[in-house]
N, C-alpha and C. Protein backbone atom coordinates (compact mmCIF):
# COMPACT_ATOMS: atom_id res chain seq x y z
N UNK A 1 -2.59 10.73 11.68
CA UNK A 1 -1.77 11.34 12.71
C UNK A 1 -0.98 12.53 12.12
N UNK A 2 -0.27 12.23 11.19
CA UNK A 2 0.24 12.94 10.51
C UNK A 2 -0.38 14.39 10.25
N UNK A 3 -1.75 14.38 9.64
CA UNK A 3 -2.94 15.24 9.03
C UNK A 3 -2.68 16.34 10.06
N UNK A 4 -3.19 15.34 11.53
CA UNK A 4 -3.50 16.32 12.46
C UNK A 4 -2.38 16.85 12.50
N UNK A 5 -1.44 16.76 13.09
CA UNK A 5 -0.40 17.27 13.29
C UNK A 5 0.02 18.72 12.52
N UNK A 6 -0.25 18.47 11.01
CA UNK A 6 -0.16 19.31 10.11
C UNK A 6 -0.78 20.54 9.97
N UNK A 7 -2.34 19.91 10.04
CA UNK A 7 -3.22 20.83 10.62
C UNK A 7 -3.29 21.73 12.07
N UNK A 8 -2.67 21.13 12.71
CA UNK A 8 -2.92 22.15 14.33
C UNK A 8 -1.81 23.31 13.86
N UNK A 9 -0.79 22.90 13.05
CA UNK A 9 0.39 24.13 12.87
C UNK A 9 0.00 25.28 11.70
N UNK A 10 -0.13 26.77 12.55
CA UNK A 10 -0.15 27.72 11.56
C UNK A 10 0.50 28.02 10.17
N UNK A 11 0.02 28.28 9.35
CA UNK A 11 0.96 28.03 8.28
C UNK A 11 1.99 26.72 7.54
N UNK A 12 0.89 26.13 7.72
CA UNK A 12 1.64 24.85 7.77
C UNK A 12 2.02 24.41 5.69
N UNK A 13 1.21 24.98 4.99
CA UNK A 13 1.50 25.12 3.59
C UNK A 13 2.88 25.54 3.65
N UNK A 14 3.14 26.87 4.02
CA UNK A 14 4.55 27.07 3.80
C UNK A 14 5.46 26.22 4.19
N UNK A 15 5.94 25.37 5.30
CA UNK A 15 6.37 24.39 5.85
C UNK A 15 6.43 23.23 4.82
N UNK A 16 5.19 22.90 4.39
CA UNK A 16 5.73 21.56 3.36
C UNK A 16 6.01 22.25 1.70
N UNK A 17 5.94 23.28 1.28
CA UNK A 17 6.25 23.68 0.13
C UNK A 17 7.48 23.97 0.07
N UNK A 18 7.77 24.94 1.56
CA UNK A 18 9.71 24.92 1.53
C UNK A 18 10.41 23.44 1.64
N UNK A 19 9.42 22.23 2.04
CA UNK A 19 10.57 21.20 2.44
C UNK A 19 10.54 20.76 0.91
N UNK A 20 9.47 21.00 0.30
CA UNK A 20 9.67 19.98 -0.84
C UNK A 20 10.26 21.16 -2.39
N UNK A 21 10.37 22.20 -2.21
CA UNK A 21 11.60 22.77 -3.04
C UNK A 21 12.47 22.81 -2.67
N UNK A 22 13.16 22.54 -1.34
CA UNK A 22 14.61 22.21 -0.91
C UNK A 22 14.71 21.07 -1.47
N UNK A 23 14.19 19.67 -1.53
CA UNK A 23 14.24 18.59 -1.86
C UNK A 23 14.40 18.95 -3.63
N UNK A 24 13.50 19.52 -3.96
CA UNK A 24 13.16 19.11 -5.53
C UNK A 24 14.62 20.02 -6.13
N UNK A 25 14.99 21.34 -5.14
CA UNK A 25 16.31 22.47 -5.79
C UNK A 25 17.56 21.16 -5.60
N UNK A 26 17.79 20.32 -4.92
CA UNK A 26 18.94 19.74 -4.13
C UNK A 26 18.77 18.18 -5.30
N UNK A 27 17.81 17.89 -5.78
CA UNK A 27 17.28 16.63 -6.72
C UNK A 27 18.26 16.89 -8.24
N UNK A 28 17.59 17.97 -8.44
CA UNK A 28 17.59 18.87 -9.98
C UNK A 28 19.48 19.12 -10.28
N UNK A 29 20.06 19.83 -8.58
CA UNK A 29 21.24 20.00 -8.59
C UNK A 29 22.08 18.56 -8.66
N UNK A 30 21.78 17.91 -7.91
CA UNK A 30 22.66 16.15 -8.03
C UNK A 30 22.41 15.87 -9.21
N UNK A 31 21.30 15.74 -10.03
CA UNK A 31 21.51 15.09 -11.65
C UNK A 31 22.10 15.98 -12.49
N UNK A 32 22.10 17.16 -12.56
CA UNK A 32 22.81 17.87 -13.47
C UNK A 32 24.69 17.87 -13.17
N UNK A 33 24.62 17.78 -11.83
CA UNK A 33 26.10 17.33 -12.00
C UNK A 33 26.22 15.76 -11.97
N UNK A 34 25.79 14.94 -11.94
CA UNK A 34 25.93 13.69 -12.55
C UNK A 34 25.97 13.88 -13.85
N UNK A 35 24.98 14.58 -14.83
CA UNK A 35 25.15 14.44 -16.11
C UNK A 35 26.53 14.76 -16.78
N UNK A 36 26.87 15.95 -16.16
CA UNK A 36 27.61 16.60 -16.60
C UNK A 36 29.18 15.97 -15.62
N UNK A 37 29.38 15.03 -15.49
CA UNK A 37 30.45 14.69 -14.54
C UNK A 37 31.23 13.74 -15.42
N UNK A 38 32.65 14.28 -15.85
CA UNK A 38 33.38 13.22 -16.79
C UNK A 38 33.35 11.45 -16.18
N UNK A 39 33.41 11.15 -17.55
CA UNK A 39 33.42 9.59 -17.36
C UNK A 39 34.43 8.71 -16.93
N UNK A 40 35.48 9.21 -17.39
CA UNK A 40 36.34 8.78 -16.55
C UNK A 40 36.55 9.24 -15.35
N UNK A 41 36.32 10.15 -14.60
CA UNK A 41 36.50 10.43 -12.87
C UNK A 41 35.06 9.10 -12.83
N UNK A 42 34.10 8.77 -13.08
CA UNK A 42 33.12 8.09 -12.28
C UNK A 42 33.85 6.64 -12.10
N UNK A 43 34.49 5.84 -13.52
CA UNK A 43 35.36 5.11 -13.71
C UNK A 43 36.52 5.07 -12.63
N UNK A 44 36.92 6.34 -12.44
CA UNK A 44 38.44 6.10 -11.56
C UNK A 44 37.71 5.90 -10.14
N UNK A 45 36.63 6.69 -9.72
CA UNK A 45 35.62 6.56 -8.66
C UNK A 45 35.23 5.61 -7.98
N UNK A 46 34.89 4.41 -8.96
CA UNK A 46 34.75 2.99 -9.41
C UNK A 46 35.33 1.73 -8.64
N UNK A 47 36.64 2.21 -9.02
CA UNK A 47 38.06 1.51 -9.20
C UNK A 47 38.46 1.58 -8.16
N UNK A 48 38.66 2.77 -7.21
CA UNK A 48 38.92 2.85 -6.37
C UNK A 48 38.66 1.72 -4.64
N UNK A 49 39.65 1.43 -4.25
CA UNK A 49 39.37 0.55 -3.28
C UNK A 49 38.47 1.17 -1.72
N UNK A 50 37.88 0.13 -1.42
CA UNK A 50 36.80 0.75 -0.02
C UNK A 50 37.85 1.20 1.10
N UNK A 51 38.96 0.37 1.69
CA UNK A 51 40.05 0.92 2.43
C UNK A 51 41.57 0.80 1.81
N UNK A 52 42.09 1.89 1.89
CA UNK A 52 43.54 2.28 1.61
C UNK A 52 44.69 0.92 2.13
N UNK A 53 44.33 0.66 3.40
CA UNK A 53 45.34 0.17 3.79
C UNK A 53 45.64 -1.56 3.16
N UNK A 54 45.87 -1.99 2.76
CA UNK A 54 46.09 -3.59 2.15
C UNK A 54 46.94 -4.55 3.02
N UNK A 55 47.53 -4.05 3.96
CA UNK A 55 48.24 -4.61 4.74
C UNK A 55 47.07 -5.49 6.18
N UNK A 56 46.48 -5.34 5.83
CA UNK A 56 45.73 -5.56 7.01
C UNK A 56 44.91 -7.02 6.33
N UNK A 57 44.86 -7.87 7.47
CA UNK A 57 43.83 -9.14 7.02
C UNK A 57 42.34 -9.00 7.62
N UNK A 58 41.70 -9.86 7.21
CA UNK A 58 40.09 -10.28 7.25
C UNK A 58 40.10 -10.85 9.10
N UNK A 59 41.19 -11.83 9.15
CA UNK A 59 40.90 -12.47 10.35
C UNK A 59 41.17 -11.66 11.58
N UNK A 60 42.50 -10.28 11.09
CA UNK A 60 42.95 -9.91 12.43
C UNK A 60 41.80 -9.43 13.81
N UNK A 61 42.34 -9.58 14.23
CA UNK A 61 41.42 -8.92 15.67
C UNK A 61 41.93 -7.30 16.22
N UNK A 62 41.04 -6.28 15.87
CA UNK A 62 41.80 -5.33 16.51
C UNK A 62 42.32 -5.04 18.05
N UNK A 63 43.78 -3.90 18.09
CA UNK A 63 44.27 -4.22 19.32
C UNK A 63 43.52 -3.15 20.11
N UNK A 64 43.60 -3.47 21.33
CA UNK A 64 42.58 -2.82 22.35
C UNK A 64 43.86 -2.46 23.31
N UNK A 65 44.05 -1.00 23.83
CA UNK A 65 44.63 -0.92 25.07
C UNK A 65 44.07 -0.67 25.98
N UNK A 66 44.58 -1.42 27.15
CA UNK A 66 43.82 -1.37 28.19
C UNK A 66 43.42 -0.12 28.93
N UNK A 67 44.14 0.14 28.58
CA UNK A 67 43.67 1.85 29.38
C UNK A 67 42.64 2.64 28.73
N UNK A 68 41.86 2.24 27.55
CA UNK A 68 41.03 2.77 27.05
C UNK A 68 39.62 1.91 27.52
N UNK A 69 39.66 0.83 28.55
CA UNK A 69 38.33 0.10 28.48
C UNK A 69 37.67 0.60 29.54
């Protein structure tokens, strides 16, 4: 399905060669700044909690106003 698809479109080489050097330029760029990314920011990165707020429990139920239902 795919094939065809590929095939009925003019120029269709250019189409998958630009998608896959956007991919491969955008690949090349994420690991080189991973490499190069101090160790301690990945550490503090790490550490860091999923939500800010601590005040809040597991069981609460959020509040709903009625005027929004």
């Amino acid at each position: 399905m795919f094939r065809q698809f590929i095939s009925s479109v003019d120029g269709s080489q250019v189409y998958l060669i630009t998608s896959f050097g956007i991919f491969l330029v955008f690949f090349i760029v994420v690991s080189i700044m991973l490499f190069f990314m101090k160790k301690d920011h990945i550490k503090y990165m790490s550490e860091m909690p999923i939500e800010s707020d601590t005040n809040k429990t597991d069981n609460q139920e959020p509040e709903y106003n009625e005027t929004h239902l």
